[in-house]
Protein backbone atom coordinates (compact mmCIF):
# COMPACT_ATOMS: atom_id res chain seq x y z
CA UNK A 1 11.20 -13.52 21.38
CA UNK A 2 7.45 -12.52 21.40
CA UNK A 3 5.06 -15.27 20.48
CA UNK A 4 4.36 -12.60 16.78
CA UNK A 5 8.37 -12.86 16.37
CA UNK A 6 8.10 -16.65 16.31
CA UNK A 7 4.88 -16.42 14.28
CA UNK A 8 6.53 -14.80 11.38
CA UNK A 9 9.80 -16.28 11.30
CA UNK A 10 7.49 -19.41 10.89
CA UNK A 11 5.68 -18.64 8.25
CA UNK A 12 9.05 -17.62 6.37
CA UNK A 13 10.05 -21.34 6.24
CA UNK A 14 6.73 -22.24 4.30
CA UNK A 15 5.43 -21.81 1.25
CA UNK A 16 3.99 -18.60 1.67
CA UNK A 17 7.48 -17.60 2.34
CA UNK A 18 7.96 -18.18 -1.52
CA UNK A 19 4.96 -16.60 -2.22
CA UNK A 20 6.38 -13.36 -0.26
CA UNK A 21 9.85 -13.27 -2.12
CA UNK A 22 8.34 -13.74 -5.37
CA UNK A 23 5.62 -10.79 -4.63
CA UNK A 24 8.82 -8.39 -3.33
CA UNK A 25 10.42 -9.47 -6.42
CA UNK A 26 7.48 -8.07 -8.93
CA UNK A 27 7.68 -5.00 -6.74
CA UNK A 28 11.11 -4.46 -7.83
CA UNK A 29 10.74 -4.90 -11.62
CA UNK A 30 11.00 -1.95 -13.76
CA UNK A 31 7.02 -0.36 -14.15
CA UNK A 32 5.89 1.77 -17.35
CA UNK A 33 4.33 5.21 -16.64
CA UNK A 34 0.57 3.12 -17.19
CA UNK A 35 1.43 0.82 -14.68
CA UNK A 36 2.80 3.31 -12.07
CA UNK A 37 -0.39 5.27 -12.60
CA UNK A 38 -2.73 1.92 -12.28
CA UNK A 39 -0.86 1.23 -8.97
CA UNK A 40 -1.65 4.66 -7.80
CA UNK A 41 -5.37 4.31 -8.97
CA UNK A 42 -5.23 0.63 -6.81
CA UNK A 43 -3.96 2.64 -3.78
CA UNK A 44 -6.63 5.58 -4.33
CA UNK A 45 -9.31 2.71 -4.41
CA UNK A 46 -7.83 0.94 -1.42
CA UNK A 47 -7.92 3.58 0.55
CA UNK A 48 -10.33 2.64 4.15
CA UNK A 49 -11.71 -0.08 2.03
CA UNK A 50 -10.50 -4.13 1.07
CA UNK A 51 -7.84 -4.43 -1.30
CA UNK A 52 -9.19 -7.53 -2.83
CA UNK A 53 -12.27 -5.43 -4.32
CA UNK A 54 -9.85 -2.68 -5.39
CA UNK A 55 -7.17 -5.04 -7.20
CA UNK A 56 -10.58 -6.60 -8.82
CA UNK A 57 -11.94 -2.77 -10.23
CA UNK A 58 -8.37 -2.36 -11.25
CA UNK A 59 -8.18 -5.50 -13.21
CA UNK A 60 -11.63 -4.51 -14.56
CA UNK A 61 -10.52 -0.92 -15.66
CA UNK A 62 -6.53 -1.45 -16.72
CA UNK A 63 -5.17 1.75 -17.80
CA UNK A 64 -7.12 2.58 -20.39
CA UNK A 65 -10.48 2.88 -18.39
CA UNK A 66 -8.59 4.05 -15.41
CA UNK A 67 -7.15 7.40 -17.27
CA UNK A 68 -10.20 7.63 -20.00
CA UNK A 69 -13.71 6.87 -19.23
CA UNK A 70 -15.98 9.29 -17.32
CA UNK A 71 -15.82 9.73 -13.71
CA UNK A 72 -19.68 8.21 -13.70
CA UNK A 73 -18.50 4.56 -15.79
CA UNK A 74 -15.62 4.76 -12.77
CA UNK A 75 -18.35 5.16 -10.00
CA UNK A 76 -20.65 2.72 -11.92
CA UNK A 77 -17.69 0.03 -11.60
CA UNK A 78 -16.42 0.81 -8.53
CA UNK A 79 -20.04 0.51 -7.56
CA UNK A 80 -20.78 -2.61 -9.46
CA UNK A 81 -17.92 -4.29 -7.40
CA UNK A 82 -19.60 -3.75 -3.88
CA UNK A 83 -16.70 -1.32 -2.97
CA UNK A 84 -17.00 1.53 -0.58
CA UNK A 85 -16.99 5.34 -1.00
CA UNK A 86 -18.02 5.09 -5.32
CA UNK A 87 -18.14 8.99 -5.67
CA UNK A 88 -15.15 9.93 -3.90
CA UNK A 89 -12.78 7.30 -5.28
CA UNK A 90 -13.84 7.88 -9.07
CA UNK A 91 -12.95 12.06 -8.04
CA UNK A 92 -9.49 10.96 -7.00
CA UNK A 93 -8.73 9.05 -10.23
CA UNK A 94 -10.12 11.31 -12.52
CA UNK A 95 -8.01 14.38 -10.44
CA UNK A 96 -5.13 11.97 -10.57
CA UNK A 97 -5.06 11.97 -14.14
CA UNK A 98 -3.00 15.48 -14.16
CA UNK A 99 -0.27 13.46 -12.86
CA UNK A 100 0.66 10.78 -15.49
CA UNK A 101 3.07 10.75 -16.99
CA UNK A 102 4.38 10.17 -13.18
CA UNK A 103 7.87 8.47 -13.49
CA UNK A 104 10.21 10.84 -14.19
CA UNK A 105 9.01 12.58 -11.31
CA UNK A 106 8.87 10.55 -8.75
CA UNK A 107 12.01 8.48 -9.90
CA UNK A 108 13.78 11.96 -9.58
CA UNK A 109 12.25 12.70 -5.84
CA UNK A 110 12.86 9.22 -4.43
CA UNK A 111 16.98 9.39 -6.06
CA UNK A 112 17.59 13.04 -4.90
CA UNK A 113 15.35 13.46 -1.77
CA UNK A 114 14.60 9.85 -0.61
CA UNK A 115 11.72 7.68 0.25
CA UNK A 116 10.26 9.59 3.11
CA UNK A 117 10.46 13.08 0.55
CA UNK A 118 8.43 11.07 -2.26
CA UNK A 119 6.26 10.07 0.40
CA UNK A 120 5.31 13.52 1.30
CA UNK A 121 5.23 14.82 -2.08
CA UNK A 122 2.32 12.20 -2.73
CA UNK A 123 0.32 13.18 -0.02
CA UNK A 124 0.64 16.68 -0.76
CA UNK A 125 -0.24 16.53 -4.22
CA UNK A 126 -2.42 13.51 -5.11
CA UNK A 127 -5.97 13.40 -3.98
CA UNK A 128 -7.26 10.35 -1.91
CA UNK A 129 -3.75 9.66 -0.86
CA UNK A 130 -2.47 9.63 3.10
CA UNK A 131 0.37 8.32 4.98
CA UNK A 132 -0.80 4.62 4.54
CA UNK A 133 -1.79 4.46 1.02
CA UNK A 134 1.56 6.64 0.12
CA UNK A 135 3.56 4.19 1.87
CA UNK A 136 1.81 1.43 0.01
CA UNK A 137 2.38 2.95 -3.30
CA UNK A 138 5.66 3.19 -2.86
CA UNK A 139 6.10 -0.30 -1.29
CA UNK A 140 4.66 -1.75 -4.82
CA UNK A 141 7.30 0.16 -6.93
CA UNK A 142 9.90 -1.55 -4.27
CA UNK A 143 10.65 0.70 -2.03
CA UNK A 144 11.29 -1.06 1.58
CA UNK A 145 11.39 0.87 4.14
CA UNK A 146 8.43 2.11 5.09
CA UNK A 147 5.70 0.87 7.00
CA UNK A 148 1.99 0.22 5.54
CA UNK A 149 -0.17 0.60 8.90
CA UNK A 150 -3.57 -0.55 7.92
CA UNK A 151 -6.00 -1.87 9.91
CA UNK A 152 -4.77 -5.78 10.30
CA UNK A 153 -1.29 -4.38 11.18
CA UNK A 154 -2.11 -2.30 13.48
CA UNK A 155 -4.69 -4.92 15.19
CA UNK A 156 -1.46 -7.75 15.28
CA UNK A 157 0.83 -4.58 16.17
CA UNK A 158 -1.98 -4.50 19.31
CA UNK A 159 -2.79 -8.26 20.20
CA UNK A 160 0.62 -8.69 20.74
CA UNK A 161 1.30 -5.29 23.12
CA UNK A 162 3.80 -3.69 20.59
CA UNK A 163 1.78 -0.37 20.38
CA UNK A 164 -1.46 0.18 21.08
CA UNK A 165 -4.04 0.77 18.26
CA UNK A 166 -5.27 4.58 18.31
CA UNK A 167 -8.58 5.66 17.52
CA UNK A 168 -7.21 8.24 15.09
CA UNK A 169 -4.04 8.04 12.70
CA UNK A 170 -2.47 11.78 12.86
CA UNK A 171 0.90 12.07 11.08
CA UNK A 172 2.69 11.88 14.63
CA UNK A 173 1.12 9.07 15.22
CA UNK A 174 1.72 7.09 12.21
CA UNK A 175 5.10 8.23 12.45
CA UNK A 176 5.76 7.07 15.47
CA UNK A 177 4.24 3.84 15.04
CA UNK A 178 6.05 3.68 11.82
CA UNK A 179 9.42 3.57 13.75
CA UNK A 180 7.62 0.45 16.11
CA UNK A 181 7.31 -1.71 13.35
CA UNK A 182 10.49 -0.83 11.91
CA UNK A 183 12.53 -1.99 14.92
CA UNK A 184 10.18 -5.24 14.71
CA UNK A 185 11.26 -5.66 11.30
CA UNK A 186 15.16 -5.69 12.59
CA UNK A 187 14.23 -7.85 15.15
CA UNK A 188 12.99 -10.68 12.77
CA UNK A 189 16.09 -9.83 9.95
CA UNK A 190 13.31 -8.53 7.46
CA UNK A 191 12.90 -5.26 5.57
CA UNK A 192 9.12 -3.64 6.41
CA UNK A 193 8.10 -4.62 3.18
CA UNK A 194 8.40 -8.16 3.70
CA UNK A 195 7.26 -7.84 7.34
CA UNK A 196 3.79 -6.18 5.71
CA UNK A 197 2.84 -9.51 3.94
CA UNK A 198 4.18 -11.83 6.58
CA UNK A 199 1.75 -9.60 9.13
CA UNK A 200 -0.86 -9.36 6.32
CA UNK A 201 -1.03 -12.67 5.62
CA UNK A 202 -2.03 -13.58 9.20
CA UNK A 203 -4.87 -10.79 9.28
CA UNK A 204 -6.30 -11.94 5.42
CA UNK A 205 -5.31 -14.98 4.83
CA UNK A 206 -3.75 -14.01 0.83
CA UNK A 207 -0.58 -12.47 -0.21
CA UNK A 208 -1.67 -9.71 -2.12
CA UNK A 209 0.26 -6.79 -3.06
């Protein structure tokens, strides 16, 4: 057992082990169509940039501003919160827009096609959105299987000679990488989803979502 095995199954026996089954809990509760297209806004936002400044515009915005006020109030937040790429990220929510109402849809991809198939169908279609933030999305609405390979996971996933940390993330690449943590996962008896905030939690310091 690698010293990052041993890490994790000791944090499990904490309290931020509660903390992690009561987080992968919310993700499993039943979301309305505003909060499915809020957590898709967070994931735009979060996108190369800290999460804790993109849960904090969310909070700020809530549905309402999220799907109604001009792209410049968005970039005037987004701004106003010290986050990264304003213009960009206010694009991809207002473009996002064309997608809510979004469960129905996706509920229907995920039960006929399967995780990986919604995965791709958000990549293809909404704006802002790559194999990561996809993968995150989906993790939030409680899907468990796939891996979230930001930068702190991939930096542990390096320290500790499991794979090492490429300069670019190509789809083979994250792919591939994607299976790595998986078999880590199995190794420590966890789903990825509760391996990401174990791992996360090392990097940041939080359990966030």
């Amino acid at each position: 057992m690698t010293t990052l095995h041993s890490a994790v199954l000791r944090l499990k026996n904490t309290h931020i082990g509660k903390t992690v089954k009561k987080r992968l809990s919310e993700f499993k509760s039943p979301k309305s169509d505003e909060e499915l297209f809020e957590e898709l806004c967070f994931c735009i936002l979060a996108a190369n940039a800290k999460g804790r400044n993109a849960f904090n515009i969310q909070k700020e915005l809530g549905f309402s501003g999220l799907f109604s006020l001009p792209e410049a109030e968005i970039v005037a937040c987004i701004k106003r919160n010290k986050h990264r790429f304003h213009n960009n990220k206010a694009k991809f929510i207002v473009l996002a827009r064309k997608h809510h109402p979004l469960k129905k849809k996706l509920h229907a991809i995920l039960h006929s096609k399967g995780e990986r198939e919604a995965r791709e169908w958000l990549i293809a279609n909404v704006k802002g959105i790559g194999y990561k933030e996809a993968s995150h999305y989906l993790r939030n609405l409680g899907v468990s299987s796939l891996a979230i390979l930001d930068r702190h996971i991939l930096n542990l996933m390096h320290e500790h000679k499991i794979a090492r940390k490429p300069k670019t993330l190509t789809k083979k690449k994250y792919l591939t990488l994607e299976k790595k943590f998986q078999k880590l996962a199995k190794e420590v008896n966890m789903s990825p989803s509760e391996l990401d905030l174990y791992m996360w939690y090392m990097k940041a310091g939080e359990v966030m979502k």
